[in-house]
Every structure is written in C-alpha cells, then in structure tokens.
Protein backbone atom coordinates (compact mmCIF):
# COMPACT_ATOMS: atom_id res chain seq x y z
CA UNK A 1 89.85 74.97 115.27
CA UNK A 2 93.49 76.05 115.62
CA UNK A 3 94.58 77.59 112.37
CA UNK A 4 97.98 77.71 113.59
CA UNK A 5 98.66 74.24 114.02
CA UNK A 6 97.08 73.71 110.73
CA UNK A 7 98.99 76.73 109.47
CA UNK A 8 102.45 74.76 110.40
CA UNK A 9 101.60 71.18 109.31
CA UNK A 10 101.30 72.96 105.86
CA UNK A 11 104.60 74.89 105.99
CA UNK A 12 106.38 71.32 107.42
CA UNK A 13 104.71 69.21 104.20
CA UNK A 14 106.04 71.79 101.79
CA UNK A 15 109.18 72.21 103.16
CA UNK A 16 109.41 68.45 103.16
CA UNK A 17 108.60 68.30 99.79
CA UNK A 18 109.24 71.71 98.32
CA UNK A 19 111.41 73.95 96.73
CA UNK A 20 112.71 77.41 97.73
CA UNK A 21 111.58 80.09 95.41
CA UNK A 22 111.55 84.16 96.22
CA UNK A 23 107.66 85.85 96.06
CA UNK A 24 107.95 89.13 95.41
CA UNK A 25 104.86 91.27 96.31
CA UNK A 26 103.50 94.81 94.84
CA UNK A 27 102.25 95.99 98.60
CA UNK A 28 101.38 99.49 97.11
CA UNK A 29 101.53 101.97 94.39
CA UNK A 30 101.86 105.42 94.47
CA UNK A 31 100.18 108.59 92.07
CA UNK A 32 101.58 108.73 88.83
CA UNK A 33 104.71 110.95 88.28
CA UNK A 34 104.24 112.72 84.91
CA UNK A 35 108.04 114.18 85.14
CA UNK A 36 109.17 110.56 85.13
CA UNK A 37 106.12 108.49 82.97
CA UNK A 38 106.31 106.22 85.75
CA UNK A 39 104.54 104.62 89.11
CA UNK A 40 106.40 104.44 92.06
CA UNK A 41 105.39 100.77 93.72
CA UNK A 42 106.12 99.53 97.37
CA UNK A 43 107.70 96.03 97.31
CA UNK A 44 108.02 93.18 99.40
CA UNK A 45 110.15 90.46 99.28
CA UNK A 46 109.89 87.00 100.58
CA UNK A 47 113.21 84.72 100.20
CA UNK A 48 113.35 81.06 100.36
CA UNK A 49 109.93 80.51 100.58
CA UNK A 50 109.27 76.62 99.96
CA UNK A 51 106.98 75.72 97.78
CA UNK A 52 105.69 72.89 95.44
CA UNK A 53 105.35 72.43 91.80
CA UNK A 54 102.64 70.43 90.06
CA UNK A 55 101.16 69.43 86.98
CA UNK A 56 97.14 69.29 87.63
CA UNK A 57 95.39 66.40 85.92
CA UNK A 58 92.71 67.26 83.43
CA UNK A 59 90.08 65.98 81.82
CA UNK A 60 89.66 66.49 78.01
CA UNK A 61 86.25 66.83 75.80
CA UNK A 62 86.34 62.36 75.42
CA UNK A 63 86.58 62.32 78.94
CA UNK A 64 89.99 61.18 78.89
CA UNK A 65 92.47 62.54 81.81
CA UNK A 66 95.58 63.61 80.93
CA UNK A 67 98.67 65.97 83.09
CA UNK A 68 97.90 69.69 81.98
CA UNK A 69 100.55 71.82 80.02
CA UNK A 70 99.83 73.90 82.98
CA UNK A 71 102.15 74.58 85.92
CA UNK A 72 100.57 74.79 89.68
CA UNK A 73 102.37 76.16 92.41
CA UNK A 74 101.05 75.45 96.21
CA UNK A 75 102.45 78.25 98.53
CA UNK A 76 102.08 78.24 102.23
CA UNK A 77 99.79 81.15 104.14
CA UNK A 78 102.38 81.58 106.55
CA UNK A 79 104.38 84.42 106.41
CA UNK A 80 102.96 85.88 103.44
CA UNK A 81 99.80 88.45 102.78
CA UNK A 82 96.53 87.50 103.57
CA UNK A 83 95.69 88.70 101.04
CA UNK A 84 98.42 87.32 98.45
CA UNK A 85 95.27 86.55 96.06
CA UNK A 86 94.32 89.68 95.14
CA UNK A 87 97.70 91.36 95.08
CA UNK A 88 99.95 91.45 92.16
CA UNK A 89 103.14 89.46 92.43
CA UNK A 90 106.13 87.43 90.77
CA UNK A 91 107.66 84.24 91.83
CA UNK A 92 111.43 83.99 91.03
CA UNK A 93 113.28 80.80 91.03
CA UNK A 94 116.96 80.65 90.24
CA UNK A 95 117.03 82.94 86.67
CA UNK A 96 112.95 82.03 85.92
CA UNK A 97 110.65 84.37 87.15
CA UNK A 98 106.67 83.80 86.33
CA UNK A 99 104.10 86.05 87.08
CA UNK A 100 101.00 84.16 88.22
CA UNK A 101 97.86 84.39 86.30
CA UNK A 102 95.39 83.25 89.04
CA UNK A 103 95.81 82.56 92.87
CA UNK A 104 93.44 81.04 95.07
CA UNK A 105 93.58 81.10 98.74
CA UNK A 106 92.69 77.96 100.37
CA UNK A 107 91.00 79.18 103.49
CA UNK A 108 88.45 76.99 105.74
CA UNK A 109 87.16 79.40 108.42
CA UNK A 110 88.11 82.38 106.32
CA UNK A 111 91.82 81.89 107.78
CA UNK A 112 94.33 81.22 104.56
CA UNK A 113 96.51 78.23 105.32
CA UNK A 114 97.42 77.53 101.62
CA UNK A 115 97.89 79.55 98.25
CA UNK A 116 97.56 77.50 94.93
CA UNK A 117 98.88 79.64 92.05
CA UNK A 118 98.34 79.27 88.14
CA UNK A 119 101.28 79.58 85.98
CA UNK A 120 101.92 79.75 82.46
C-alpha cells in the first residue's frame, strides 16, 4: 500500500475543504528550574496547516441523533508528528486558540494519514 499517495489525497481533500489554522506542538520539556518556578519547553510550530471543522452526530439515551455541542477537528498526518496523539499541543485560529482534549490518529498499517481532534 502506498501511504504516500494516501498521505496526499488527504492533505488535497482538506485543503479543498479546509481551513488554515497554526498547531503548535510541546516537542520537549526540560528539568525544572527552581530559581525561576518554571519548565523550560521546546516548541514547534506549524503555520497554515488546513484543516476541517465538524460537528459529530450523536446519538442520545431515546435513540434519537442529534449534531453534538462538540467541536471535531480532522488534521492531516503530513507534515506533522507521528506522534501528534500523544503530545501536548494547541491549535490557534485567528485570536481562538483551543487546546485539544483527545486526538486520535487514524492510521491503517500503523502509518498516520489523518488526526481527528476533540475540542471543547
């Protein structure tokens, strides 16, 4: 299977359809610094990343199916961490900035090609 090309026919339906938001990664931190009461982290940033907002549908106790008060965010596997799920991060658009509460990686073959992230 070439991950790649499946990699790229993400990025081109997201762009289609996306917007561009900036993901702003916690890569590392260092040893705490007593003098300063502080943690010194390594950042990275990735601009204009397009993504896509959504509403997920959900199904309530009367089994009636509704749009969630929740906000989805599906953000491509290219160019970012492989590990984006398990690192701390923050997605800024314009002057909002959320920090997600749960990211999956969507990753057939153990290769990522998409991120879906939970926001409140």
């Amino acid at each position: 299977m070439d991950w790649n090309y499946i990699k790229s026919i993400v990025v081109g339906q997201l762009k289609q359809n996306g917007v561009a938001v900036d993901i702003v990664v916690t890569t590392s931190a260092t040893a705490y610094n007593a003098t300063t009461d502080s943690y010194t982290e390594t950042l990275a940033t990735y601009e204009d990343v397009m993504v896509v907002f959504k509403n997920p549908t959900m199904q309530n106790e009367a089994g009636v199916f509704s749009k969630s008060d929740r906000l989805q965010m599906l953000i491509p596997a290219t160019g970012m961490p492989a590990s984006l799920d398990q690192l701390p991060y923050k997605i800024i658009s314009g002057s909002t900035a959320w920090l997600p509460e749960k990211t999956v990686a969507i990753k057939p073959g153990g290769i990522p090609v998409l991120f879906i992230a939970d926001l409140k």
